[in-house]
C-alpha atoms as a PDB file:
ATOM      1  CA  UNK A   1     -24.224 -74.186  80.192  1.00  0.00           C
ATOM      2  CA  UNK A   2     -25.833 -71.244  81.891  1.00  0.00           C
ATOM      3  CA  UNK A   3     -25.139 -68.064  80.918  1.00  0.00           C
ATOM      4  CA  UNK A   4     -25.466 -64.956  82.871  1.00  0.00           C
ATOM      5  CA  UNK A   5     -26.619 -61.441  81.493  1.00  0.00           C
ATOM      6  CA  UNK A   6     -30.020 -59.933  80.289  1.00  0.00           C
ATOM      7  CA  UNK A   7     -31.545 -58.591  77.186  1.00  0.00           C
ATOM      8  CA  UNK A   8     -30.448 -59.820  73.764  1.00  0.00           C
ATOM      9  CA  UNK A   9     -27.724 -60.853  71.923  1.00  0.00           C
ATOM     10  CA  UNK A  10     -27.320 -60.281  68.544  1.00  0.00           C
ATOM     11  CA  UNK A  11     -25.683 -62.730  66.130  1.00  0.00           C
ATOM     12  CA  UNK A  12     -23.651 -60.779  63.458  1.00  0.00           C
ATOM     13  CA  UNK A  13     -22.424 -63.744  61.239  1.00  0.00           C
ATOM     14  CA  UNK A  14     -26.180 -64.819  60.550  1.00  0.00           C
ATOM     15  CA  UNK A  15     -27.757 -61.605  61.125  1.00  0.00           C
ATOM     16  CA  UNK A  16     -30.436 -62.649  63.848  1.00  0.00           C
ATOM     17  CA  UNK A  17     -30.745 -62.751  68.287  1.00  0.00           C
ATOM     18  CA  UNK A  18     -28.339 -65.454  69.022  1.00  0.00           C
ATOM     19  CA  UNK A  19     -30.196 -65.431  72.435  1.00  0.00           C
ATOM     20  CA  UNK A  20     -32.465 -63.938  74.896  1.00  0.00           C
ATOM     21  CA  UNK A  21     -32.056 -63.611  78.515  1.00  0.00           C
ATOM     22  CA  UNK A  22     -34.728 -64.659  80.821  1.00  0.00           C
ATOM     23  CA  UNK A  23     -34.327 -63.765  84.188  1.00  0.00           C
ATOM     24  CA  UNK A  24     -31.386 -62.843  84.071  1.00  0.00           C
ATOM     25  CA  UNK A  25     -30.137 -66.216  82.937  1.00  0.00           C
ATOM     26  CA  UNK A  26     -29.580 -67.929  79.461  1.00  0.00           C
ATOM     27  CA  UNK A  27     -28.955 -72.108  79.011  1.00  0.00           C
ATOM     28  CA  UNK A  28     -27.986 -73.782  75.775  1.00  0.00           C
ATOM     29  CA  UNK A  29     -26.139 -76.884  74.770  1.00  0.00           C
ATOM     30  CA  UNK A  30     -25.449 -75.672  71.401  1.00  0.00           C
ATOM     31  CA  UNK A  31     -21.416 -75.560  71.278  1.00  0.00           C
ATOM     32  CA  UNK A  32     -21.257 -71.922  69.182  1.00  0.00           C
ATOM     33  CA  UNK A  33     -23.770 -70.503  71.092  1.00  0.00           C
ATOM     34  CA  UNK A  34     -20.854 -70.869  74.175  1.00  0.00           C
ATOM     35  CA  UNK A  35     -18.153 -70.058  72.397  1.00  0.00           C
ATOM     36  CA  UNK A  36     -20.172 -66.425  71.352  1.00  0.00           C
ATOM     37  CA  UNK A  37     -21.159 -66.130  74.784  1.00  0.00           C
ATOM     38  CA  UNK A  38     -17.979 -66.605  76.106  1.00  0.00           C
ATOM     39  CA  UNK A  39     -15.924 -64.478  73.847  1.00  0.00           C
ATOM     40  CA  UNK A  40     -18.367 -61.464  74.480  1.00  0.00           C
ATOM     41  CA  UNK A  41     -17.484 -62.315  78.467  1.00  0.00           C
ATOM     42  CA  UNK A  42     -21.037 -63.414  79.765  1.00  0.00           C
ATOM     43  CA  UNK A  43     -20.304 -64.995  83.219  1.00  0.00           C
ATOM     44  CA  UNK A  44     -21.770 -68.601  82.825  1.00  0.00           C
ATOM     45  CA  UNK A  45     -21.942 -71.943  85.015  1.00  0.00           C
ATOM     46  CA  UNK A  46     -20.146 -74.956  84.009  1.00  0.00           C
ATOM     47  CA  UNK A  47     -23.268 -77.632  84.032  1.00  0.00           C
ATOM     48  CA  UNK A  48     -21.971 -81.347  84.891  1.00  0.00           C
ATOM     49  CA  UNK A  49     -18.841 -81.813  83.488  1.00  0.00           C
ATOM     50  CA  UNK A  50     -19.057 -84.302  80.296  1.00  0.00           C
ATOM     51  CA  UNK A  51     -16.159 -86.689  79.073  1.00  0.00           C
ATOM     52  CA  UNK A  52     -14.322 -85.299  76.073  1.00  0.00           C
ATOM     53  CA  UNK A  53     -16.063 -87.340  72.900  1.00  0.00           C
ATOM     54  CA  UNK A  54     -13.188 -89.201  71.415  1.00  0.00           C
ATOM     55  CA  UNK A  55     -14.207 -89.985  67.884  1.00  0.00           C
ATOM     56  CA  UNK A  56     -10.687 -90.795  66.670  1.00  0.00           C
ATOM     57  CA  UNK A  57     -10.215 -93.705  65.000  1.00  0.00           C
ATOM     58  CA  UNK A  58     -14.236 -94.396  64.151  1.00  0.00           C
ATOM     59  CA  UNK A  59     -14.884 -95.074  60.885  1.00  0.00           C
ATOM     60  CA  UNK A  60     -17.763 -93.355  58.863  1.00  0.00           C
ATOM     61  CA  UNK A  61     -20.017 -96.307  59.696  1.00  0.00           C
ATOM     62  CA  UNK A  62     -19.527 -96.000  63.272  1.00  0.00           C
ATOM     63  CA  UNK A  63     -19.529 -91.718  63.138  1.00  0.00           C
ATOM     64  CA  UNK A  64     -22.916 -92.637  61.285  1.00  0.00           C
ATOM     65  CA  UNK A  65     -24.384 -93.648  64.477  1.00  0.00           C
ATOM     66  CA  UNK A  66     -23.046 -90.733  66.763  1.00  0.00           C
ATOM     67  CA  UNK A  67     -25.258 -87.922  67.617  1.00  0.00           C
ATOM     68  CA  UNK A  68     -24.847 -84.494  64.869  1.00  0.00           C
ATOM     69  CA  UNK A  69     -23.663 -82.687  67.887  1.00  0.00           C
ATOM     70  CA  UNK A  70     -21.527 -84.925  69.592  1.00  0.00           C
ATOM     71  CA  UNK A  71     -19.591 -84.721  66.354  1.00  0.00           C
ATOM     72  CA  UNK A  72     -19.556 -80.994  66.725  1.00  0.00           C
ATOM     73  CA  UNK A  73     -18.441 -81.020  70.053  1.00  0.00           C
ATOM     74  CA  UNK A  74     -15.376 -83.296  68.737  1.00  0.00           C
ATOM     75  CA  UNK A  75     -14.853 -81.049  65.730  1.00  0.00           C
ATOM     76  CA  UNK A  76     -14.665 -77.850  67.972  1.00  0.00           C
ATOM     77  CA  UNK A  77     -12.320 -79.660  70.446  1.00  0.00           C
ATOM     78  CA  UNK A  78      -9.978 -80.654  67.526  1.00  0.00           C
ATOM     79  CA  UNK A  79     -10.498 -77.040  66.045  1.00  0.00           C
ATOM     80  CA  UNK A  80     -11.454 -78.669  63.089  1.00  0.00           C
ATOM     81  CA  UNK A  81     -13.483 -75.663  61.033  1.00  0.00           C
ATOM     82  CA  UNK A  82     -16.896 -76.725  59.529  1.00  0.00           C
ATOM     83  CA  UNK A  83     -19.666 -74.872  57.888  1.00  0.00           C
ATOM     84  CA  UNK A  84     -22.315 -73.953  60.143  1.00  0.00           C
ATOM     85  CA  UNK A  85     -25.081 -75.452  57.696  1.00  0.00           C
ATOM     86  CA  UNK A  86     -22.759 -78.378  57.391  1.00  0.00           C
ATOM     87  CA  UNK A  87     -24.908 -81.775  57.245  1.00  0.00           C
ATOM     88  CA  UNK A  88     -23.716 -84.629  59.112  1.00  0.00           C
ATOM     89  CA  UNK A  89     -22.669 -86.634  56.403  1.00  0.00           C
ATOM     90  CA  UNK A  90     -19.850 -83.467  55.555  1.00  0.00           C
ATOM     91  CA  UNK A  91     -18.936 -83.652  59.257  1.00  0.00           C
ATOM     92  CA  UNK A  92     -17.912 -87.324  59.264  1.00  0.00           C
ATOM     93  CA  UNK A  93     -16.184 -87.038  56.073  1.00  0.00           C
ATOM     94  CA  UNK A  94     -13.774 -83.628  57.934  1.00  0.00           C
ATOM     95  CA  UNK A  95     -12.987 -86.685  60.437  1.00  0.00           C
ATOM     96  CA  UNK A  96     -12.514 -89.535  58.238  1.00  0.00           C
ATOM     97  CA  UNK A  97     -10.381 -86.639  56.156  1.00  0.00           C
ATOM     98  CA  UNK A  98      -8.594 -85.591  59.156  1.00  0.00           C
ATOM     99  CA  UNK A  99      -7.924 -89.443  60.130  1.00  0.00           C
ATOM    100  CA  UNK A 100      -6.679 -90.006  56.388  1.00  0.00           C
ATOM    101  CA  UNK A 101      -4.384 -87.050  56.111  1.00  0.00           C
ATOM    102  CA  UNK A 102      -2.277 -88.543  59.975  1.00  0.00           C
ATOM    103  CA  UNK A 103      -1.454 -92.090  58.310  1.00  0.00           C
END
């Protein structure tokens, strides 16, 4: 997603630049990176839309196998909360927790 904007942006919750603007324009796949940049209300640029990941129903063998941010994507979709220093053996077990808790 491309962001819109210039200078810096400063991450409170880790205390660093969350990003910096090159002329005039800022792109990142990483999921809380947009959700920061939208909040603060930096115009941005919907890139190709992607499918929704649908990780439902996987089990953690399968989940094993799915990209670390694919997973986030799904956990941020299902407003699942996770630990940003979260490994992705404690995301798969949030799904295969959530999955547990809807039988």
């Amino acid at each position: 997603m491309i962001f819109k904007g210039s200078g810096l942006v400063w991450d409170k919750e880790n205390k660093k630049i969350l990003c910096r603007f090159e002329d005039g324009e800022y792109n990142t796949d990483v999921k809380r990176e947009q959700i920061i940049l939208k909040e603060l209300g930096f115009l941005h640029e919907e890139e190709e839309a992607k499918d929704p990941v649908d990780l439902s129903g996987m089990d953690a063998k399968d989940l094993k196998k799915i990209n670390k941010d694919d997973i986030k994507e799904y956990l941020d979709e299902q407003k699942i909360e996770y630990e940003s220093n979260a490994n992705k053996d404690e995301l798969i077990a949030l799904i295969v927790g959530e999955q547990d808790g809807q039988e």
